[in-house]
PDB file of N, CA and C in Angstrom:
ATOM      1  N   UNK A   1      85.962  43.781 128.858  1.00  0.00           N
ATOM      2  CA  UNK A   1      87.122  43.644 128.002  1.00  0.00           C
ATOM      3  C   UNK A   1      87.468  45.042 127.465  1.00  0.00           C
ATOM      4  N   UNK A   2      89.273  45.055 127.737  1.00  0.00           N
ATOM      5  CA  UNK A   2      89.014  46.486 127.321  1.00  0.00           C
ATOM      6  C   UNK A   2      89.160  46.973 125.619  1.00  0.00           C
ATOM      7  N   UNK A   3      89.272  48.372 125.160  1.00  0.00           N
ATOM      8  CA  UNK A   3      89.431  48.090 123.568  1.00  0.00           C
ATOM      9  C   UNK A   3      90.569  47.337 123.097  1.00  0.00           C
ATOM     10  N   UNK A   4      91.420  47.260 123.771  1.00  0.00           N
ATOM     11  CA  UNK A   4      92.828  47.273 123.261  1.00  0.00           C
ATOM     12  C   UNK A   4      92.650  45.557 123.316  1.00  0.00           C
ATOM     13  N   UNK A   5      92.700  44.897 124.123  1.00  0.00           N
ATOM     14  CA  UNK A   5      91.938  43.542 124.323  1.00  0.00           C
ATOM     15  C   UNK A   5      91.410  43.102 123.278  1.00  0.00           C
ATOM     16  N   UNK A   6      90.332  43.547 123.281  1.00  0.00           N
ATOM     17  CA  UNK A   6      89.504  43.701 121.998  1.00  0.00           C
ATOM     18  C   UNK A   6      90.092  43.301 120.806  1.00  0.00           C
ATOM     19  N   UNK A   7      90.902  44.628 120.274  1.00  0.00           N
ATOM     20  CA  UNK A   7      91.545  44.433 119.200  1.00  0.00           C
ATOM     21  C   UNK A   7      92.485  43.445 118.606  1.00  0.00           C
ATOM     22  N   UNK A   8      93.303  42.729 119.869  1.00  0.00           N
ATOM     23  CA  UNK A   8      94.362  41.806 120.020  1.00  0.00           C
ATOM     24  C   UNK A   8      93.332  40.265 119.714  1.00  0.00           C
ATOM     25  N   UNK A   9      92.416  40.425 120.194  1.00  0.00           N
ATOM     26  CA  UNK A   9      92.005  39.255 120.077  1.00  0.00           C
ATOM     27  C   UNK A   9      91.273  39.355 118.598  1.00  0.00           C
ATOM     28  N   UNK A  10      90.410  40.111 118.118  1.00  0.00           N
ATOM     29  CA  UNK A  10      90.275  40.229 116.653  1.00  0.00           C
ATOM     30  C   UNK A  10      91.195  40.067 115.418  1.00  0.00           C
ATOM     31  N   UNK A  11      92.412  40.278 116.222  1.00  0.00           N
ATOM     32  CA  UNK A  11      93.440  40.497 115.521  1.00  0.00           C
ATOM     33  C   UNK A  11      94.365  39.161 115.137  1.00  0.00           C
ATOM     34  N   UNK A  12      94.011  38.611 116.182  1.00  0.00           N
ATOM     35  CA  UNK A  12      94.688  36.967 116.233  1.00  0.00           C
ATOM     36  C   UNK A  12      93.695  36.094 115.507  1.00  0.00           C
ATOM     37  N   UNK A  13      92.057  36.354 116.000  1.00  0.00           N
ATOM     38  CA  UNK A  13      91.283  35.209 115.139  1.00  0.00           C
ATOM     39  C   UNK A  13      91.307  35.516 113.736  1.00  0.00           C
ATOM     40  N   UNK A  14      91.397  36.712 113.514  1.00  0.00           N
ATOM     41  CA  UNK A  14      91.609  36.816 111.530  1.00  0.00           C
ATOM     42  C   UNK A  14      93.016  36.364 111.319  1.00  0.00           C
ATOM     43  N   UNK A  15      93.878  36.702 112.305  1.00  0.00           N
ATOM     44  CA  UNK A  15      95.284  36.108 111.421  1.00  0.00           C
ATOM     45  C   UNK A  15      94.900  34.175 111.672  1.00  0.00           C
ATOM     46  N   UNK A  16      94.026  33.812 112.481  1.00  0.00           N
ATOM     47  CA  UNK A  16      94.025  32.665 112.617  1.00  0.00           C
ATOM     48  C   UNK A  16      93.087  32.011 110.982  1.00  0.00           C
ATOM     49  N   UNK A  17      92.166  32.889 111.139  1.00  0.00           N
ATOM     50  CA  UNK A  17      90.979  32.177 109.818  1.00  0.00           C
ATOM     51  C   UNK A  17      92.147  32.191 108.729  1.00  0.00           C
ATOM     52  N   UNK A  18      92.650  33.790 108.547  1.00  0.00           N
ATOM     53  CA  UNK A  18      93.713  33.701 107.042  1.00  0.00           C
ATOM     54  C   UNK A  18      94.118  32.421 106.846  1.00  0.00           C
ATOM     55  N   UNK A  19      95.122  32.100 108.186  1.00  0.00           N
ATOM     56  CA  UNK A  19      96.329  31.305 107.627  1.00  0.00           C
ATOM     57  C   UNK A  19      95.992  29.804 107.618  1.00  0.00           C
ATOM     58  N   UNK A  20      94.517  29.066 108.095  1.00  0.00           N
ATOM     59  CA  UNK A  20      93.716  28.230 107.784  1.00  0.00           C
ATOM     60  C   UNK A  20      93.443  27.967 106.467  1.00  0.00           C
ATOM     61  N   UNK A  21      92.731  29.170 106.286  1.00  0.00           N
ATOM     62  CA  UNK A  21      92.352  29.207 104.648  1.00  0.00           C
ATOM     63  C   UNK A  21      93.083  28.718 104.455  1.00  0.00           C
ATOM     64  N   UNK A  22      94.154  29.521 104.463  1.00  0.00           N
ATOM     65  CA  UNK A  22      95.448  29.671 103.047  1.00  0.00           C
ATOM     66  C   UNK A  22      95.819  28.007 102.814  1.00  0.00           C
ATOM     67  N   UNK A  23      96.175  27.337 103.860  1.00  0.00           N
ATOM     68  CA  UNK A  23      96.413  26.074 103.732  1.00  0.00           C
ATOM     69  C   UNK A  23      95.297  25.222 103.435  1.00  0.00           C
ATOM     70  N   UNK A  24      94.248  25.424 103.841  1.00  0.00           N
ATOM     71  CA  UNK A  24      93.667  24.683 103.262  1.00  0.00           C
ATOM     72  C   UNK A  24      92.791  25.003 101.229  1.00  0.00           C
ATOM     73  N   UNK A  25      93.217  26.039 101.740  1.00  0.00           N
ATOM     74  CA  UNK A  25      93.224  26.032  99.966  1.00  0.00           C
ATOM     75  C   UNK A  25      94.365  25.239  98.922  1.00  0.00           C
ATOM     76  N   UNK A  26      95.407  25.876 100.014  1.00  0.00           N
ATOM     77  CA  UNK A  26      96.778  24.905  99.366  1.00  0.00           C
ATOM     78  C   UNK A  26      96.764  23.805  99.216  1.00  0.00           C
ATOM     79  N   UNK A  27      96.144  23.053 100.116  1.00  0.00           N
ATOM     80  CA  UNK A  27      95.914  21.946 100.186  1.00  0.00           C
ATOM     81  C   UNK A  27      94.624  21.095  99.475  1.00  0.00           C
ATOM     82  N   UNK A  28      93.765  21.393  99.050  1.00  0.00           N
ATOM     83  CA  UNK A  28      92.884  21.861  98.055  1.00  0.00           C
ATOM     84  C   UNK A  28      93.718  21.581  97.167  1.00  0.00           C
ATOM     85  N   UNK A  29      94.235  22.334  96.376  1.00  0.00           N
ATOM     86  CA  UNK A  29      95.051  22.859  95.426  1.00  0.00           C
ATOM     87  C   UNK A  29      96.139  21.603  94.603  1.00  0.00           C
ATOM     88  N   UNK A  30      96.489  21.089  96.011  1.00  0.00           N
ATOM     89  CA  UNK A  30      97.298  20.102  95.602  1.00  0.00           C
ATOM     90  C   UNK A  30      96.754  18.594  95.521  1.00  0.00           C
ATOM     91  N   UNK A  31      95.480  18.287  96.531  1.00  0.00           N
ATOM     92  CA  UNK A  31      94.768  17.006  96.210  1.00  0.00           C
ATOM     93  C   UNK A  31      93.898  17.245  95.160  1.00  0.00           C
ATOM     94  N   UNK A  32      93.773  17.792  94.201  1.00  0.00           N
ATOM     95  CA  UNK A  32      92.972  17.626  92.674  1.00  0.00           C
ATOM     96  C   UNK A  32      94.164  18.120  91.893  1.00  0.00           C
ATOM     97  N   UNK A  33      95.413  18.497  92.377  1.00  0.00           N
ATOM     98  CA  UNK A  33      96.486  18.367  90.872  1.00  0.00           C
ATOM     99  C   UNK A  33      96.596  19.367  90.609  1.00  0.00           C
ATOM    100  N   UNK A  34      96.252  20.617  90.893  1.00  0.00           N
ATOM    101  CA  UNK A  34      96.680  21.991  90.735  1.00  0.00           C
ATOM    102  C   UNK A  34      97.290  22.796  91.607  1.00  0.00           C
ATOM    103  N   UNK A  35      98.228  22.459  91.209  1.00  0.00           N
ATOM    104  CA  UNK A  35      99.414  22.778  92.040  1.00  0.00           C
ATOM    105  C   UNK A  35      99.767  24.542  92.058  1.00  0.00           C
ATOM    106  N   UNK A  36      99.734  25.083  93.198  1.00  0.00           N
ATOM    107  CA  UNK A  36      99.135  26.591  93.160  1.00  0.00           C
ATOM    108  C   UNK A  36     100.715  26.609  94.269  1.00  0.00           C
ATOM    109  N   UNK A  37     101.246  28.135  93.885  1.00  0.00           N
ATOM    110  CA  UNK A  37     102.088  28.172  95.631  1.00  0.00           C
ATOM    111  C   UNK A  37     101.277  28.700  96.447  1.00  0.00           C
ATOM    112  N   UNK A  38     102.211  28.412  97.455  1.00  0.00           N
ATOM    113  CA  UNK A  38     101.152  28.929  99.054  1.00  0.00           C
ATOM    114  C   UNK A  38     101.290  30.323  99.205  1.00  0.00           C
ATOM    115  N   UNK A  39     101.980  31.552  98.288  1.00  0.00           N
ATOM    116  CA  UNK A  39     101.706  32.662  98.272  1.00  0.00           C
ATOM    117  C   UNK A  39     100.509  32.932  97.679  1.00  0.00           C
ATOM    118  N   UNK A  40     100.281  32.362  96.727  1.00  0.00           N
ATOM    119  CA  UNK A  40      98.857  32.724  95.898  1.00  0.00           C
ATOM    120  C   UNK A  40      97.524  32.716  96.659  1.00  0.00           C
ATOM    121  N   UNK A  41      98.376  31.045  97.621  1.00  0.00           N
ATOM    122  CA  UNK A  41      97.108  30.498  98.096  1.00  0.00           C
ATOM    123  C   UNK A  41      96.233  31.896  99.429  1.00  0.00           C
ATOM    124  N   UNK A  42      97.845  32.556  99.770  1.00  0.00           N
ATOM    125  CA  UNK A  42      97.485  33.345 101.061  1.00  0.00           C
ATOM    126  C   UNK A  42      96.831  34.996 100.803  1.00  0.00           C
ATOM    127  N   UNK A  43      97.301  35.121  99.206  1.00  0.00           N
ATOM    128  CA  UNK A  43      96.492  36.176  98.979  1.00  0.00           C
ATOM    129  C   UNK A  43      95.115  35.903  98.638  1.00  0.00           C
ATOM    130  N   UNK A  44      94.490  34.792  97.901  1.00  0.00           N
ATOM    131  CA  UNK A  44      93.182  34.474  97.939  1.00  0.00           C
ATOM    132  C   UNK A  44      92.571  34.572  99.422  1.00  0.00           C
ATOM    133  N   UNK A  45      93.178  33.992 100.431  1.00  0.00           N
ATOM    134  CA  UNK A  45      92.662  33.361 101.577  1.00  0.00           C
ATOM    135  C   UNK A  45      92.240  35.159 102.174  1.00  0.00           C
ATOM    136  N   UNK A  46      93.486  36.347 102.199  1.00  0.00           N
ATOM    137  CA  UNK A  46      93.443  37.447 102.256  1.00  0.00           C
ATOM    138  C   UNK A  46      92.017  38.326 102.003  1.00  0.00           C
ATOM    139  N   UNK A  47      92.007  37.950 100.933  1.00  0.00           N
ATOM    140  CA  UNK A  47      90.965  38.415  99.655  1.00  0.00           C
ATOM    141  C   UNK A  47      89.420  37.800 100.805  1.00  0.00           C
ATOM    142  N   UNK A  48      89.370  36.914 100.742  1.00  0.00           N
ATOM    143  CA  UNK A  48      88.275  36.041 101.236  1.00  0.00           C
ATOM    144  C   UNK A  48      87.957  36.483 102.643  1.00  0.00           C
ATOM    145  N   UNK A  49      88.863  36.492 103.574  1.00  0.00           N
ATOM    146  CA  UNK A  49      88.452  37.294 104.958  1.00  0.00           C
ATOM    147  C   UNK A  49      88.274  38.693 104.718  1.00  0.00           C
ATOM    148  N   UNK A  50      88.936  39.501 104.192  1.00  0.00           N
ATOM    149  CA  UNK A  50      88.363  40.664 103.904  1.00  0.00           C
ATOM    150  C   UNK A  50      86.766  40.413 103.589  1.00  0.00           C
ATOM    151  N   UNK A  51      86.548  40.111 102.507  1.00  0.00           N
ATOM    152  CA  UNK A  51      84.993  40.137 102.050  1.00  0.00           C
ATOM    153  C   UNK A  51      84.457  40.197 103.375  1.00  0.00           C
ATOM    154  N   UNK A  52      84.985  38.675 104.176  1.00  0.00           N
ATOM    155  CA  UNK A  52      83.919  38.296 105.019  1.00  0.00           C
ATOM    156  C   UNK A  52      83.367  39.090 105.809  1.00  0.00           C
ATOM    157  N   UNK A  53      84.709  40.114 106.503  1.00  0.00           N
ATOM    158  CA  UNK A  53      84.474  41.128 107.456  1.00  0.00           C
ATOM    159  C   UNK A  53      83.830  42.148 107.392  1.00  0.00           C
ATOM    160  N   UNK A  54      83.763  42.288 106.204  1.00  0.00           N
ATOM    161  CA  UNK A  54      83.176  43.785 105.290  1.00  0.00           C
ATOM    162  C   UNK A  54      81.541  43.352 105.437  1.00  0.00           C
ATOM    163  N   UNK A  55      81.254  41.891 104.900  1.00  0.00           N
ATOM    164  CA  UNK A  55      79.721  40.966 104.998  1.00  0.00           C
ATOM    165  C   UNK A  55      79.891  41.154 106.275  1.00  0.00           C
ATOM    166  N   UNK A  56      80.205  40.906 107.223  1.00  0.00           N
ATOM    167  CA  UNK A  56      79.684  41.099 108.788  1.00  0.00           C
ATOM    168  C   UNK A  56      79.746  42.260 109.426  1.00  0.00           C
ATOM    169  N   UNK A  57      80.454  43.370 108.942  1.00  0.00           N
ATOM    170  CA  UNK A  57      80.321  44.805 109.631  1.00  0.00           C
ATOM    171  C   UNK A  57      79.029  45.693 108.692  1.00  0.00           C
ATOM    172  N   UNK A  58      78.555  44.941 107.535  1.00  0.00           N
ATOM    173  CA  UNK A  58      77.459  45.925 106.881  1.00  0.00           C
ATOM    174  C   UNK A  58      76.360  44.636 107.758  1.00  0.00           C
ATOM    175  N   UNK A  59      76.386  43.253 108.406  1.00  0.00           N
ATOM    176  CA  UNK A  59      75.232  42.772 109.397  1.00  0.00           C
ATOM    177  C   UNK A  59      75.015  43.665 109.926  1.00  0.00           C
ATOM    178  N   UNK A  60      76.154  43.582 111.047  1.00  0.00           N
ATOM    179  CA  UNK A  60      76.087  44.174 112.408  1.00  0.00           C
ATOM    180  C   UNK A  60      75.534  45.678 111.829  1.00  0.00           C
ATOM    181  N   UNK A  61      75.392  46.295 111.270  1.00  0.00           N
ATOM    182  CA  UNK A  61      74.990  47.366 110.991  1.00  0.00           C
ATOM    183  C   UNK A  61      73.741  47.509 110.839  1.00  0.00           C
ATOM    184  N   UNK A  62      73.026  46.723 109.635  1.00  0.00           N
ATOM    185  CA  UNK A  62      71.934  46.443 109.417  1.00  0.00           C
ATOM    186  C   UNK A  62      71.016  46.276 110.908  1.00  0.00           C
ATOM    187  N   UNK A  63      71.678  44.904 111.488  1.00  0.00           N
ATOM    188  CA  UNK A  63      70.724  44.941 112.768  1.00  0.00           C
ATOM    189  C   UNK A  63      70.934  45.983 114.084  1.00  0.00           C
ATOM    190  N   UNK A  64      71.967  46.642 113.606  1.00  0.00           N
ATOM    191  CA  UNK A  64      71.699  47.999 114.954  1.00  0.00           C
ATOM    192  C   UNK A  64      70.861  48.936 114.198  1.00  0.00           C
ATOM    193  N   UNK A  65      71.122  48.917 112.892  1.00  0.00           N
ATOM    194  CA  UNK A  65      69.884  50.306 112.488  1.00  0.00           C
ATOM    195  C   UNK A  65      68.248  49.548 113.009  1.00  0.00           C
ATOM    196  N   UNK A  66      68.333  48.048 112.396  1.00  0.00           N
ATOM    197  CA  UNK A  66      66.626  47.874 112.601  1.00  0.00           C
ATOM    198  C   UNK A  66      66.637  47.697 114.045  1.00  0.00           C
ATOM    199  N   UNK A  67      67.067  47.647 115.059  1.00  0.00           N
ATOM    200  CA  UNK A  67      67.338  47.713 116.553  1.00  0.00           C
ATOM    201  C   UNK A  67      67.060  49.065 117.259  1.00  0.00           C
ATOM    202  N   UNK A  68      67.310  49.607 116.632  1.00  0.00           N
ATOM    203  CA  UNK A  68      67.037  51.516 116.616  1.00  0.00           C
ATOM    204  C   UNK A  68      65.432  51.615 116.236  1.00  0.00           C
ATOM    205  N   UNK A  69      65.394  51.187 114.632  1.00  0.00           N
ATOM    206  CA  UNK A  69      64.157  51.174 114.531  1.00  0.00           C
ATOM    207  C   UNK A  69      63.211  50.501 115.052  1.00  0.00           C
ATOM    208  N   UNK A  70      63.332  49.125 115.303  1.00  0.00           N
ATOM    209  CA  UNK A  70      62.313  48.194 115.969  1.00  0.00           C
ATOM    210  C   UNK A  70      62.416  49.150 118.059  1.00  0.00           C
ATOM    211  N   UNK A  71      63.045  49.836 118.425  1.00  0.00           N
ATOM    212  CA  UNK A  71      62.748  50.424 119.711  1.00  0.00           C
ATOM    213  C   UNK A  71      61.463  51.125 119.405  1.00  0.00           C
ATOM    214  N   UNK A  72      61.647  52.167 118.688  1.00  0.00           N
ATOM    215  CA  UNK A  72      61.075  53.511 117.996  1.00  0.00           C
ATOM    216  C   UNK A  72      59.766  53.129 117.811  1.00  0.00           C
ATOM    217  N   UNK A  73      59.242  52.020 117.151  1.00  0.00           N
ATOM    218  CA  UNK A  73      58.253  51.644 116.854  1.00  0.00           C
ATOM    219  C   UNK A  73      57.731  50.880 117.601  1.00  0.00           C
ATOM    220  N   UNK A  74      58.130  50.252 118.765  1.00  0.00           N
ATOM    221  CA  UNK A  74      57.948  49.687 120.191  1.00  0.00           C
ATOM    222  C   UNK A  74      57.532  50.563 121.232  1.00  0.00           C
ATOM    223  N   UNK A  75      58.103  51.586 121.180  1.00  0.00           N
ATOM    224  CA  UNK A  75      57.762  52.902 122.083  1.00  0.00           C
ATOM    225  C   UNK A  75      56.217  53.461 121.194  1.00  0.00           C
ATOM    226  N   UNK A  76      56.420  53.634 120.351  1.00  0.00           N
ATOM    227  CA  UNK A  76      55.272  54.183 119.361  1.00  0.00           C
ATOM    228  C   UNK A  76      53.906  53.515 119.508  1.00  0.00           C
ATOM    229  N   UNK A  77      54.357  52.244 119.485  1.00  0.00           N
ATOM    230  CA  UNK A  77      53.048  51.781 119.655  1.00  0.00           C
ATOM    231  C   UNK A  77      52.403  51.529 121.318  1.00  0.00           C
ATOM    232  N   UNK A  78      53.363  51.490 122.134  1.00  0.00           N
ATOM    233  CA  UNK A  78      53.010  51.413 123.355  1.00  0.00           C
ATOM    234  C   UNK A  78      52.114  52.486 124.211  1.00  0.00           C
ATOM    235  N   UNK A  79      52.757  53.818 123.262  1.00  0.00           N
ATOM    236  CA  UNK A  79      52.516  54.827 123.958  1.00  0.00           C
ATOM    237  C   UNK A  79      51.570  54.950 122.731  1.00  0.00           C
ATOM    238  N   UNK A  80      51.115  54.290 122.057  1.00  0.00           N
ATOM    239  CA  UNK A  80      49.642  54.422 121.554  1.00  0.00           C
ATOM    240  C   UNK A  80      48.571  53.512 122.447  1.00  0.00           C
ATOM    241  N   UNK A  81      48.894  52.833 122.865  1.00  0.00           N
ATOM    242  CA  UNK A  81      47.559  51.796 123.400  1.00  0.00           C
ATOM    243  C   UNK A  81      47.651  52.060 124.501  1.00  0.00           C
ATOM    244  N   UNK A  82      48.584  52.993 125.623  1.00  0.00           N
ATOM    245  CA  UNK A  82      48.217  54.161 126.676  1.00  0.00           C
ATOM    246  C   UNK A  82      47.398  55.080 126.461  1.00  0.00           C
ATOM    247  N   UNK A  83      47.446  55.902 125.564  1.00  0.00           N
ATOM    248  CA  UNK A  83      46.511  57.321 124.966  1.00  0.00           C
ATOM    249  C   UNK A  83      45.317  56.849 124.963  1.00  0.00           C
TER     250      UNK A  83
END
């Protein structure tokens, strides 16, 4: 897949999660009686995928650093019980 690919399709499933949310917050909103507009509802929903992405690009991070590290220390010890 190429980047550009890539991006188009990242680009569609977040506009897809947003505009889920948003309604279903709206909708939310309106079956318990608090009646919110669906602009509000879409900047919360906004608000909320952001976080999420931000929580999944400091994962993905986390497990490529310990992925780096868990090699390092795989090699380390291997090439200890050779010696």
């Amino acid at each position: 897949m190429t980047g550009r690919t890539r991006l188009w399709r990242h680009t569609w499933s977040l506009t897809a999660w947003w505009l889920l949310l948003a309604l279903a917050l709206w909708l939310l909103g309106q079956a318990v009686n608090q009646a919110t507009s669906l602009t509000a509802c879409a900047a919360s929903s906004a608000l909320m995928v952001g976080i999420g992405e931000i929580g999944d690009w400091l994962r993905r991070r986390r497990a490529a650093h310990r992925g780096q590290a868990g090699a390092a220390a795989e090699r380390s010890r291997s090439h200890h019980m050779q010696g």
